[in-house]
C-alpha atoms as a PDB file:
ATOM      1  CA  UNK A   1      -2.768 -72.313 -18.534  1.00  0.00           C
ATOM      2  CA  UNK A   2      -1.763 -75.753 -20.141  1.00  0.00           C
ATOM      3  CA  UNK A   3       0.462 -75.159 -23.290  1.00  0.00           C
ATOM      4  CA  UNK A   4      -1.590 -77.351 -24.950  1.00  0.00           C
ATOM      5  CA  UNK A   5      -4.849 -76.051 -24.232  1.00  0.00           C
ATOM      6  CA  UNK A   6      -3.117 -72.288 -25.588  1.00  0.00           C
ATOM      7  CA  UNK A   7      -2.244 -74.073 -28.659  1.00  0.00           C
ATOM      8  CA  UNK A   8      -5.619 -75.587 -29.226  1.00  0.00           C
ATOM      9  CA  UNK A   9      -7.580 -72.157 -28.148  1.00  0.00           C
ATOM     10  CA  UNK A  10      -4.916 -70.097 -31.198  1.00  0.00           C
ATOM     11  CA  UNK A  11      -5.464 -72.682 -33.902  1.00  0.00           C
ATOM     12  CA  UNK A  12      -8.831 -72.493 -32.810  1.00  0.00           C
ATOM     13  CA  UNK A  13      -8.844 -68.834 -33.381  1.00  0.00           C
ATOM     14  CA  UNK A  14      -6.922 -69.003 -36.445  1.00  0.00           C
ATOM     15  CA  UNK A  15      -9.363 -70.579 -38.056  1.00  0.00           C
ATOM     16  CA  UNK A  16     -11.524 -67.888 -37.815  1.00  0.00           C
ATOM     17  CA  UNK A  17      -9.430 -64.893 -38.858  1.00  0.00           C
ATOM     18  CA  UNK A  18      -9.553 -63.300 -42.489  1.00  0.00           C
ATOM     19  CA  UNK A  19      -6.668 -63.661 -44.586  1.00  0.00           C
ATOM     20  CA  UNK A  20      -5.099 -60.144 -43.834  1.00  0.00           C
ATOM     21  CA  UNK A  21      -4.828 -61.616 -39.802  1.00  0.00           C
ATOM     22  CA  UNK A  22      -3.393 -64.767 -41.028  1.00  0.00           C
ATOM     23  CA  UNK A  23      -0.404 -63.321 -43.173  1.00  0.00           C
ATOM     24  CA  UNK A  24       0.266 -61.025 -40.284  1.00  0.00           C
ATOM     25  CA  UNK A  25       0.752 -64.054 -37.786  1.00  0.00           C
ATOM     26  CA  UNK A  26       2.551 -66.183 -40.921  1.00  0.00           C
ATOM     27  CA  UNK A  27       4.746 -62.930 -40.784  1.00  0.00           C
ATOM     28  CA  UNK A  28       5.539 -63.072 -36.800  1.00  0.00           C
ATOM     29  CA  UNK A  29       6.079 -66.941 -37.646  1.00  0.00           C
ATOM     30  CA  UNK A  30       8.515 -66.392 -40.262  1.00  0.00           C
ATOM     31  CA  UNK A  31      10.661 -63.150 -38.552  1.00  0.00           C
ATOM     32  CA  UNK A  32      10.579 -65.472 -35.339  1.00  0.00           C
ATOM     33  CA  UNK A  33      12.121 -68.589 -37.188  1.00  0.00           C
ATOM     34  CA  UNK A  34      14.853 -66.204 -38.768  1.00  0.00           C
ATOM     35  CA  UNK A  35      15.848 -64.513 -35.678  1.00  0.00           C
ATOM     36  CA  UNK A  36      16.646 -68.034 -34.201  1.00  0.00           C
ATOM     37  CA  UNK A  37      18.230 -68.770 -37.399  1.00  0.00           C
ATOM     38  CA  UNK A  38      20.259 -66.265 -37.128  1.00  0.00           C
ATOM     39  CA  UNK A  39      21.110 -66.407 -33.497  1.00  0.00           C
ATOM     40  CA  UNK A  40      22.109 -69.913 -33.819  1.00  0.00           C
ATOM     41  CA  UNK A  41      23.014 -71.272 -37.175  1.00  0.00           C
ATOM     42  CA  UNK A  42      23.718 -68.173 -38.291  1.00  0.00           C
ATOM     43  CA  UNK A  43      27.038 -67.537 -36.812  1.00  0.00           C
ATOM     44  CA  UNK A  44      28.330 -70.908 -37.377  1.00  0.00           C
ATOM     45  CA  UNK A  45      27.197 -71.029 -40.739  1.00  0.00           C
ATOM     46  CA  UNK A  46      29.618 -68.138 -41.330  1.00  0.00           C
ATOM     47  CA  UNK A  47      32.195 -69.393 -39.353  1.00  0.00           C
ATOM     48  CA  UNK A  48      32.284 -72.327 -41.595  1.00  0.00           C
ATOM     49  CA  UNK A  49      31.778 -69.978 -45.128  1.00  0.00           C
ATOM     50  CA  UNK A  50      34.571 -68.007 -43.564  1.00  0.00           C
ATOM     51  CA  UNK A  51      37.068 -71.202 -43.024  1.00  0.00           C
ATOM     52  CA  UNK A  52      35.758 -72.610 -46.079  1.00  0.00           C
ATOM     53  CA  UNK A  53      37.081 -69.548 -48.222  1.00  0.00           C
ATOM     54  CA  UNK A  54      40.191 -69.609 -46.462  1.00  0.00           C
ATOM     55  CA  UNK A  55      40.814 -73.345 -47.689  1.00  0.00           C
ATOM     56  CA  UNK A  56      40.279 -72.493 -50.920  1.00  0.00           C
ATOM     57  CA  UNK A  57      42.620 -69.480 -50.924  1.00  0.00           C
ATOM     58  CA  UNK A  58      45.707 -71.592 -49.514  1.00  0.00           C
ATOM     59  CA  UNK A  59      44.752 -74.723 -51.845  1.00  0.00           C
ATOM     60  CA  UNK A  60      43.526 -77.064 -49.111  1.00  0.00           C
ATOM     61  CA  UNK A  61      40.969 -78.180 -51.605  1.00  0.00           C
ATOM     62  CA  UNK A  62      40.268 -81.374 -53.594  1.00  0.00           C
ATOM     63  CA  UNK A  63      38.441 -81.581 -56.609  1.00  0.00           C
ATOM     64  CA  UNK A  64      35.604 -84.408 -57.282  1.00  0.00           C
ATOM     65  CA  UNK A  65      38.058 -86.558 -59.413  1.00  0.00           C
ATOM     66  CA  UNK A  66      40.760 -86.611 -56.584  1.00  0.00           C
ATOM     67  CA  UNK A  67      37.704 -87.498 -54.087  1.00  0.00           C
ATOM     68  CA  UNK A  68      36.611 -90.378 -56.237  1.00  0.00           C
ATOM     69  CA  UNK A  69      39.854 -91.842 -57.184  1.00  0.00           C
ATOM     70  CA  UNK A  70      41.024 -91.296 -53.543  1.00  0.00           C
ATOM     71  CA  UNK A  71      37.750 -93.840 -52.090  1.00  0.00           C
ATOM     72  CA  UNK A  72      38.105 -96.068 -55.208  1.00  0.00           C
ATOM     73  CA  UNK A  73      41.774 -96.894 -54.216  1.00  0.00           C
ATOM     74  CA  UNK A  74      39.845 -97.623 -50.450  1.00  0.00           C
ATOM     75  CA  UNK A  75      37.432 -99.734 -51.113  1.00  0.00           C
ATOM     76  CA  UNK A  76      39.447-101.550 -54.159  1.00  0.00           C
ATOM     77  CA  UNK A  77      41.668-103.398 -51.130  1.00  0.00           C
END
């Protein structure tokens, strides 16, 4: 079957569920999106918290005052 026709025929038969059948499929929605989430972003999201930490341990940090002075001085030329 044509994924568009499936899509048609579930919205279809969404609309006639009670509310109880509709959180349960928001549910599956919402559990599905996380699990990609997860399995994606999720790791390289921490990889980047993890590296982030570590700059700020060992001082490889600016604050926003440096920043602004630091693009200032650039775009002053």
């Amino acid at each position: 079957m044509d994924l568009a026709v499936k899509k048609i025929e579930l919205i279809n038969w969404l609309t006639t569920q009670d509310e109880t059948m509709i959180k349960k499929v928001d549910a599956l929605r919402r559990s599905s999106m996380e699990s990609a989430y997860r399995a994606g972003m999720g790791e390289k999201l921490e990889s980047k918290l993890g590296r982030s930490k570590a700059d700020r341990k060992s001082g490889k940090t600016h604050s926003q005052e440096d920043v602004e002075n630091f693009f200032e001085s650039k775009w002053a030329r």
